[in-house]
C-alpha atoms as a PDB file:
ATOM      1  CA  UNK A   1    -136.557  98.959 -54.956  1.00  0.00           C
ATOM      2  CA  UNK A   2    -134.542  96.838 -53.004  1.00  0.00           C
ATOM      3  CA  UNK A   3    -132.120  98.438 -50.200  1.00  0.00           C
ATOM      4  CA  UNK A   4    -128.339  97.455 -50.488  1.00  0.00           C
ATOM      5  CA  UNK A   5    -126.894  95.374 -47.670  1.00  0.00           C
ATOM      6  CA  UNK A   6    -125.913  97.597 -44.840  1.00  0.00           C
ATOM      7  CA  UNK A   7    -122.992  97.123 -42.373  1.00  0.00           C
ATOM      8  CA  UNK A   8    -124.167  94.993 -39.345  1.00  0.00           C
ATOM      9  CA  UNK A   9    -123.877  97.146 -36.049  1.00  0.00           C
ATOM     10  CA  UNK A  10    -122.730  95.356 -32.830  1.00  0.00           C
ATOM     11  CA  UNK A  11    -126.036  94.381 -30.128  1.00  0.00           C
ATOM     12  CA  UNK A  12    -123.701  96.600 -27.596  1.00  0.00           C
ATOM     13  CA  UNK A  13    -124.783  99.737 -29.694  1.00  0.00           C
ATOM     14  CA  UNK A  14    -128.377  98.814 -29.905  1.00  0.00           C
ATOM     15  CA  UNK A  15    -129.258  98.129 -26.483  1.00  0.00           C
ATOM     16  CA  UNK A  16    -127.745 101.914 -25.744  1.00  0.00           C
ATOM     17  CA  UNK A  17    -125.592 103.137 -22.277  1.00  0.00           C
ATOM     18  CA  UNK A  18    -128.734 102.104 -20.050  1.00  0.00           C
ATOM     19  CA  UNK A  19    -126.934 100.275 -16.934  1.00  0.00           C
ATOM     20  CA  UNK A  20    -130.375  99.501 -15.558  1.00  0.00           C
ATOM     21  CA  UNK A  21    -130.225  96.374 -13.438  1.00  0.00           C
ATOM     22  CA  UNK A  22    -133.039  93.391 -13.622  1.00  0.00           C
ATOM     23  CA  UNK A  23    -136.478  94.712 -14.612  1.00  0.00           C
ATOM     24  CA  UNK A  24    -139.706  93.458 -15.484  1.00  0.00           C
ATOM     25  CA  UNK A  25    -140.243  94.441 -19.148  1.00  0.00           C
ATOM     26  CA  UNK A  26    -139.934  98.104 -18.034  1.00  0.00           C
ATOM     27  CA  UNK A  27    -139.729 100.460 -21.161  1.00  0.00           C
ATOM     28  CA  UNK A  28    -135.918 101.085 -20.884  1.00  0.00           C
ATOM     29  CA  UNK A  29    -135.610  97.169 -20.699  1.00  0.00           C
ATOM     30  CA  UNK A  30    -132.721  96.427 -23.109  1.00  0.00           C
ATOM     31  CA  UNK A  31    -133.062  93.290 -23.071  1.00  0.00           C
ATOM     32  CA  UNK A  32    -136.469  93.493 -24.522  1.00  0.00           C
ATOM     33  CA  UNK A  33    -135.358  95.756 -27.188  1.00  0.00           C
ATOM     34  CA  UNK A  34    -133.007  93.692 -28.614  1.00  0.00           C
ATOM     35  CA  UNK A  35    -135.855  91.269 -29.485  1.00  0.00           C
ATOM     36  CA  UNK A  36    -138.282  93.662 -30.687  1.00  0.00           C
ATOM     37  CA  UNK A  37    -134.869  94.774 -33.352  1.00  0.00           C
ATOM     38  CA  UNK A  38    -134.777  91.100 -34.167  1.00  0.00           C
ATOM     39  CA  UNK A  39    -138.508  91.130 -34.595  1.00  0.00           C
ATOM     40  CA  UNK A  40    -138.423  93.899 -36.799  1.00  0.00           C
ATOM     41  CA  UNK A  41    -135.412  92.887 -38.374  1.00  0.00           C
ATOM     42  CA  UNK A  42    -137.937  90.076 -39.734  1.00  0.00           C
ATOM     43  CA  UNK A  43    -140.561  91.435 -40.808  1.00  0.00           C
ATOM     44  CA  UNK A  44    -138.111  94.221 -42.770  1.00  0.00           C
ATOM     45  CA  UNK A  45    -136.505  91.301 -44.635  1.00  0.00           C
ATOM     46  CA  UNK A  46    -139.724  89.572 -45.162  1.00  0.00           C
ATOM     47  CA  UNK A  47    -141.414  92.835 -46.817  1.00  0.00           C
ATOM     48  CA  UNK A  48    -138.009  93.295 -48.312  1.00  0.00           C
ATOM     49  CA  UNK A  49    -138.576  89.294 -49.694  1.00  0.00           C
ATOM     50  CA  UNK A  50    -142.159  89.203 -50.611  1.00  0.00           C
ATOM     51  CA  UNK A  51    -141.570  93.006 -52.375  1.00  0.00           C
ATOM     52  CA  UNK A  52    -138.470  91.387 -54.538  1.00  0.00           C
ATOM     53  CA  UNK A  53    -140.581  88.166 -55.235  1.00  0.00           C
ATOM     54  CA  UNK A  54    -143.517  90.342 -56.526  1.00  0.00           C
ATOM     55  CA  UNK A  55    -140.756  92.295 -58.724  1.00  0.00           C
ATOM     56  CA  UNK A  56    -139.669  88.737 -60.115  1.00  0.00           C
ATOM     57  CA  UNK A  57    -143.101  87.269 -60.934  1.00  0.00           C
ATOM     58  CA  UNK A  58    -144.459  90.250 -62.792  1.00  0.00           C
ATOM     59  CA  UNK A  59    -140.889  89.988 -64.756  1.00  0.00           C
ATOM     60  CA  UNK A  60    -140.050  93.836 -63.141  1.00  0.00           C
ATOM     61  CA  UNK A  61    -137.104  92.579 -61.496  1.00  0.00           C
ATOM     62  CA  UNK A  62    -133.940  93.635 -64.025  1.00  0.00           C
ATOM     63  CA  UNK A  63    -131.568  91.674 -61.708  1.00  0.00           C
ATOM     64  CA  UNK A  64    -132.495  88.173 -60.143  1.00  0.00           C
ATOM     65  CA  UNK A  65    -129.950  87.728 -57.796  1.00  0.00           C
ATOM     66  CA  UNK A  66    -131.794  90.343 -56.043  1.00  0.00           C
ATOM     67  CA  UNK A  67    -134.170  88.016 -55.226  1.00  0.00           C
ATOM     68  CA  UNK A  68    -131.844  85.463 -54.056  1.00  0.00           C
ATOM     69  CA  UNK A  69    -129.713  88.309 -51.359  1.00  0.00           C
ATOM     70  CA  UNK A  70    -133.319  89.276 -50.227  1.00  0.00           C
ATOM     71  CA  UNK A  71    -133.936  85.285 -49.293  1.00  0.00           C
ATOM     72  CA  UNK A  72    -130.997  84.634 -48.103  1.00  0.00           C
ATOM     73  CA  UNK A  73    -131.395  87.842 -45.528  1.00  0.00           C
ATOM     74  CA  UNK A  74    -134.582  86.716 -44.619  1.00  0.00           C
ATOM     75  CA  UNK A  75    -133.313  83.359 -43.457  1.00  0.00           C
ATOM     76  CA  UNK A  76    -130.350  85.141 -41.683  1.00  0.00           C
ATOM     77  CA  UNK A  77    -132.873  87.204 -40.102  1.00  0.00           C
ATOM     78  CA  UNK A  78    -135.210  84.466 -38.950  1.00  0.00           C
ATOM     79  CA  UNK A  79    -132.047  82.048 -38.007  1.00  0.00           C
ATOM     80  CA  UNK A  80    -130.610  84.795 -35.435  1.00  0.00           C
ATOM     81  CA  UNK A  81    -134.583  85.690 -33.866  1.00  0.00           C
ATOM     82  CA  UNK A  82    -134.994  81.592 -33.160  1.00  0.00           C
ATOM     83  CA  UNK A  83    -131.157  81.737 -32.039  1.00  0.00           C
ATOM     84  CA  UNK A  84    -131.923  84.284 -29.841  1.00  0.00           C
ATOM     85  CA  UNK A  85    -135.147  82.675 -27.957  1.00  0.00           C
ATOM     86  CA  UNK A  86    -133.510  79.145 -28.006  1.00  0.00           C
ATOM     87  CA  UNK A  87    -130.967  81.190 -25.772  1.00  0.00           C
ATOM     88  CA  UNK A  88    -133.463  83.010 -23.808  1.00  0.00           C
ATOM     89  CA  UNK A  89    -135.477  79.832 -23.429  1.00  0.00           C
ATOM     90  CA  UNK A  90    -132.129  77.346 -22.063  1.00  0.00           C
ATOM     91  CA  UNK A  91    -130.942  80.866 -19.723  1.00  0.00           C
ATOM     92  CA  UNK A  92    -134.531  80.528 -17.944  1.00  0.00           C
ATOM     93  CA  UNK A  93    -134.473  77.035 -17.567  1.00  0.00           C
ATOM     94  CA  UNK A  94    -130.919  77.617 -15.928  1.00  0.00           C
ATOM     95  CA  UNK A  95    -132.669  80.161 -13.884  1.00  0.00           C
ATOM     96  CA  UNK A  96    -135.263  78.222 -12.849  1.00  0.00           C
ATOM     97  CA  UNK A  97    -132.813  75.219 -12.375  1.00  0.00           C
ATOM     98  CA  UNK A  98    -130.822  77.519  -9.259  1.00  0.00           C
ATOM     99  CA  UNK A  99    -132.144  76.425  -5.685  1.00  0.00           C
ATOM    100  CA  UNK A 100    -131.230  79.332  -3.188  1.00  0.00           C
END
């Protein structure tokens, strides 16, 4: 079955109290584990999509806007992870832009 939509927690909580400066995709790296959320994120709602699509096709689903809420948080979910690299990608080029 379907999970209900949760209450979004704030990126603060998820990258934890780590205060580590620059590292190089150490395994405290919270900057790294905010992707690998996102990542996950995705392929949760895309399980959670595919799962409610199944339902739907085999005519098991007793509500169809379930379908639709499990779409619509896939594309949230995908939207933010592409967000979140076009981000990454124009910081770097920034980065890389800096002449010391």
């Amino acid at each position: 079955m379907i999970t209900p939509i949760e209450k979004l927690n704030p990126i603060v909580s998820a990258l934890g109290n780590e205060t580590s400066s620059v590292s190089t995709g150490g395994v405290g790296n919270p900057f790294g584990s905010v992707f690998q959320s996102a990542i996950q994120n995705v392929r949760d709602t895309d399980a959670e999509k595919n799962q409610a699509e199944y339902l739907l096709a085999t005519g098991q689903l007793d509500n169809p806007s379930t379908l639709m809420i499990a779409l619509t948080k896939n594309s949230t979910a995908v939207d933010l992870l592409v967000q979140l690299r076009n981000r990454a990608m124009d910081a770097y080029s920034e980065l890389t832009r800096i002449s010391m």
